[in-house]
C-alpha atoms as a PDB file:
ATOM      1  CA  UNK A   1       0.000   0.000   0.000  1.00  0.00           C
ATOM      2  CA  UNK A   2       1.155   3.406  -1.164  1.00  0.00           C
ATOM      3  CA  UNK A   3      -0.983   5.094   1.287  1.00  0.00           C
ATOM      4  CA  UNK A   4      -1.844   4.845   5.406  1.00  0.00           C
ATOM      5  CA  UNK A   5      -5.105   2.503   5.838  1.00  0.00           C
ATOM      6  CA  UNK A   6      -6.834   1.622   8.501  1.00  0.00           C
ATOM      7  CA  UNK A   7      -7.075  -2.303   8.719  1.00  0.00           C
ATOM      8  CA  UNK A   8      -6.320  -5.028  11.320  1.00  0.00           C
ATOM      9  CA  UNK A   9      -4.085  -6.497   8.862  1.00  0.00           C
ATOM     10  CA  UNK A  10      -2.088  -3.539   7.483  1.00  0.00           C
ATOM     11  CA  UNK A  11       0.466  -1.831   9.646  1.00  0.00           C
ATOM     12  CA  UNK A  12       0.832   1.955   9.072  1.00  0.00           C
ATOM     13  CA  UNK A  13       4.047   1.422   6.376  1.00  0.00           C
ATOM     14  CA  UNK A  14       1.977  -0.782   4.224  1.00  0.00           C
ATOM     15  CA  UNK A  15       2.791  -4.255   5.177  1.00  0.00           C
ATOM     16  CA  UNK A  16       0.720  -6.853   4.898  1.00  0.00           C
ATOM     17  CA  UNK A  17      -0.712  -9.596   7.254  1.00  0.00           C
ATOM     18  CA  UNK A  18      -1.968 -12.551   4.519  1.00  0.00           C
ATOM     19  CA  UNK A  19      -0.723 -16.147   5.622  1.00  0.00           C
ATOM     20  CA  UNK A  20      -0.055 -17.428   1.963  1.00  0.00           C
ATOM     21  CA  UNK A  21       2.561 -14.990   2.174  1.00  0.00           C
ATOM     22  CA  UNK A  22       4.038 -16.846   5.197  1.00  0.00           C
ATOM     23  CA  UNK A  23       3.991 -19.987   6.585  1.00  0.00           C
ATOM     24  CA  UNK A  24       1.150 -21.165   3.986  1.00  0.00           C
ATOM     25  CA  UNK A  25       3.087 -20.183   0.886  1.00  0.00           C
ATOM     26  CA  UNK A  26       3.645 -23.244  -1.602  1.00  0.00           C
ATOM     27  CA  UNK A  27       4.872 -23.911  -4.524  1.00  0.00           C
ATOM     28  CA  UNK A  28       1.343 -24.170  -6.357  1.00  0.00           C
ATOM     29  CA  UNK A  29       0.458 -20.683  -5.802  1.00  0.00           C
ATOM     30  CA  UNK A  30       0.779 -17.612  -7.731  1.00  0.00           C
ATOM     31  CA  UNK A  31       0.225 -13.453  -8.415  1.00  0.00           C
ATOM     32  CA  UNK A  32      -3.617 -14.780  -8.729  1.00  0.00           C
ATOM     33  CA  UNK A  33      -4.008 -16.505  -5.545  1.00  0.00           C
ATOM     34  CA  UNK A  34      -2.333 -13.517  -3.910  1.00  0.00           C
ATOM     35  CA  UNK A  35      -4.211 -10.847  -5.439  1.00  0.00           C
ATOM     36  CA  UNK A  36      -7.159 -12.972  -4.643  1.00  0.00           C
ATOM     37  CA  UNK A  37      -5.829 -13.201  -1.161  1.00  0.00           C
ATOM     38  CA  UNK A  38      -5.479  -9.548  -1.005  1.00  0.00           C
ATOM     39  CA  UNK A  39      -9.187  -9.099  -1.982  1.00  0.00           C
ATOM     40  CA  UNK A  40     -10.532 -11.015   0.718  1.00  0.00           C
ATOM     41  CA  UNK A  41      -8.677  -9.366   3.403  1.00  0.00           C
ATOM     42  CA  UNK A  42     -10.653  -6.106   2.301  1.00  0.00           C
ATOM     43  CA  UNK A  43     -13.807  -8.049   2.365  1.00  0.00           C
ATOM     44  CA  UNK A  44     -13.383  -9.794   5.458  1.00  0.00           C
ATOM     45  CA  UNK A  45     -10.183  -8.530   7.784  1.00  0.00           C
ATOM     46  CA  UNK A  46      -8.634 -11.164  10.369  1.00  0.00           C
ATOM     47  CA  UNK A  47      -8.485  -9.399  13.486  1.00  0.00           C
ATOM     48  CA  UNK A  48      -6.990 -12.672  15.080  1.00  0.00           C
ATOM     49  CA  UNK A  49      -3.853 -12.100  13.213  1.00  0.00           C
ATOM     50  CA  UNK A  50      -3.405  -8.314  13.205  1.00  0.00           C
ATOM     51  CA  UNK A  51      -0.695  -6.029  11.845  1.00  0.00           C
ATOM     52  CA  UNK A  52      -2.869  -2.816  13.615  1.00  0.00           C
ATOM     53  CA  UNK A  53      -3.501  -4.299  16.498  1.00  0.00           C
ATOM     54  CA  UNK A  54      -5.551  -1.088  17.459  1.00  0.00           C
ATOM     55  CA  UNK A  55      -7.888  -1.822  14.123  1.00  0.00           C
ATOM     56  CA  UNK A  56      -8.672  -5.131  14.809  1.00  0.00           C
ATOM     57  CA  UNK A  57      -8.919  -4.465  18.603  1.00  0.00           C
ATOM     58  CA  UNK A  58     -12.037  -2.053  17.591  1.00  0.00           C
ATOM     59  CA  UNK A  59     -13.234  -4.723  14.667  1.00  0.00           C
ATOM     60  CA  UNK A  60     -13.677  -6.917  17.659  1.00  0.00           C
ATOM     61  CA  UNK A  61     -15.415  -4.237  20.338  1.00  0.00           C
ATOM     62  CA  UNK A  62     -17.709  -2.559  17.703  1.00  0.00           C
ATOM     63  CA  UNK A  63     -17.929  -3.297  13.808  1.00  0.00           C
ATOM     64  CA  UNK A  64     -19.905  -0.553  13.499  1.00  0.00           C
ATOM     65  CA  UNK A  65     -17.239   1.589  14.808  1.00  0.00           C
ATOM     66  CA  UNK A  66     -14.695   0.041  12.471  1.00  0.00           C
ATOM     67  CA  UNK A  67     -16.704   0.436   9.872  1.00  0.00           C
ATOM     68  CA  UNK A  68     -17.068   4.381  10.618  1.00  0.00           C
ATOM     69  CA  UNK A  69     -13.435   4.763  11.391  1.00  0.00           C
ATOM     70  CA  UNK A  70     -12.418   3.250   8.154  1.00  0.00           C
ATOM     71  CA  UNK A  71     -14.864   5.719   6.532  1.00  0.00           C
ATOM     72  CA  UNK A  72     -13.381   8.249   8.161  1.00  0.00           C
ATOM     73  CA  UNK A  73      -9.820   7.092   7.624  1.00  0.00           C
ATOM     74  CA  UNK A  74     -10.707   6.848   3.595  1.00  0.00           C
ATOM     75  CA  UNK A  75     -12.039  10.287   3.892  1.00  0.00           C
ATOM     76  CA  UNK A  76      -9.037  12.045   4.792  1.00  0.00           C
ATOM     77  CA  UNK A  77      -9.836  11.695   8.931  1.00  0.00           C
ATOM     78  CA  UNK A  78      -7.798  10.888  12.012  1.00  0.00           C
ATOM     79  CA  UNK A  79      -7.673   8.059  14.362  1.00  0.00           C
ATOM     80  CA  UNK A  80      -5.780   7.703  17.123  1.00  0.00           C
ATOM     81  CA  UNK A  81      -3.883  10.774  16.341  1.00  0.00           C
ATOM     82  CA  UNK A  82      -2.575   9.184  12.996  1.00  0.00           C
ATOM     83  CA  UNK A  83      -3.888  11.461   9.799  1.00  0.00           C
ATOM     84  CA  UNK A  84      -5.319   9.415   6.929  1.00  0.00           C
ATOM     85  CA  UNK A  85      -4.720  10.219   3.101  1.00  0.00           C
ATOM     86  CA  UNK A  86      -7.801  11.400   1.486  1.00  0.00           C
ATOM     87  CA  UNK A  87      -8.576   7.923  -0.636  1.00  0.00           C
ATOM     88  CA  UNK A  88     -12.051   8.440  -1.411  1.00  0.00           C
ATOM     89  CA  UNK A  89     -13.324  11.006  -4.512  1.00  0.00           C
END
């Protein structure tokens, strides 16, 4: 990620959290299965295996918090006095 986002499994410098990176890599998989991977995170974020431990700690409390943070974040907002890129047109 090129910009800040607010997600239990992407850290602030745009790493990313997605097991078939890691320890369930094989041989048999490919830019597909990661971009697919990728996708799904966005859909459904693992807050049992956070990079923002602060994200998923909120996905867990309140979705409907998270889901008005991210909002916010994607808007150009602040949480947790970190300042989000505006994202969104």
């Amino acid at each position: 990620c090129t910009q800040k986002i607010y997600h239990p499994n992407i850290d602030l410098e745009g790493n990313v959290c997605l097991n078939i990176l890691r320890e369930d890599w094989t041989a048999v998989l490919n830019l597909t299965s990661i971009i697919f991977g990728i996708i799904f995170l966005f859909s459904s974020p693992n807050p049992n295996d956070p990079l923002n431990k602060e994200a998923a700690k909120v996905l867990n409390s309140n979705a409907k918090t998270f889901t008005t943070n991210v909002r916010q974040t994607m808007a150009g907002g602040t949480i947790d006095g970190v300042k989000y890129h505006r994202v969104l047109i």
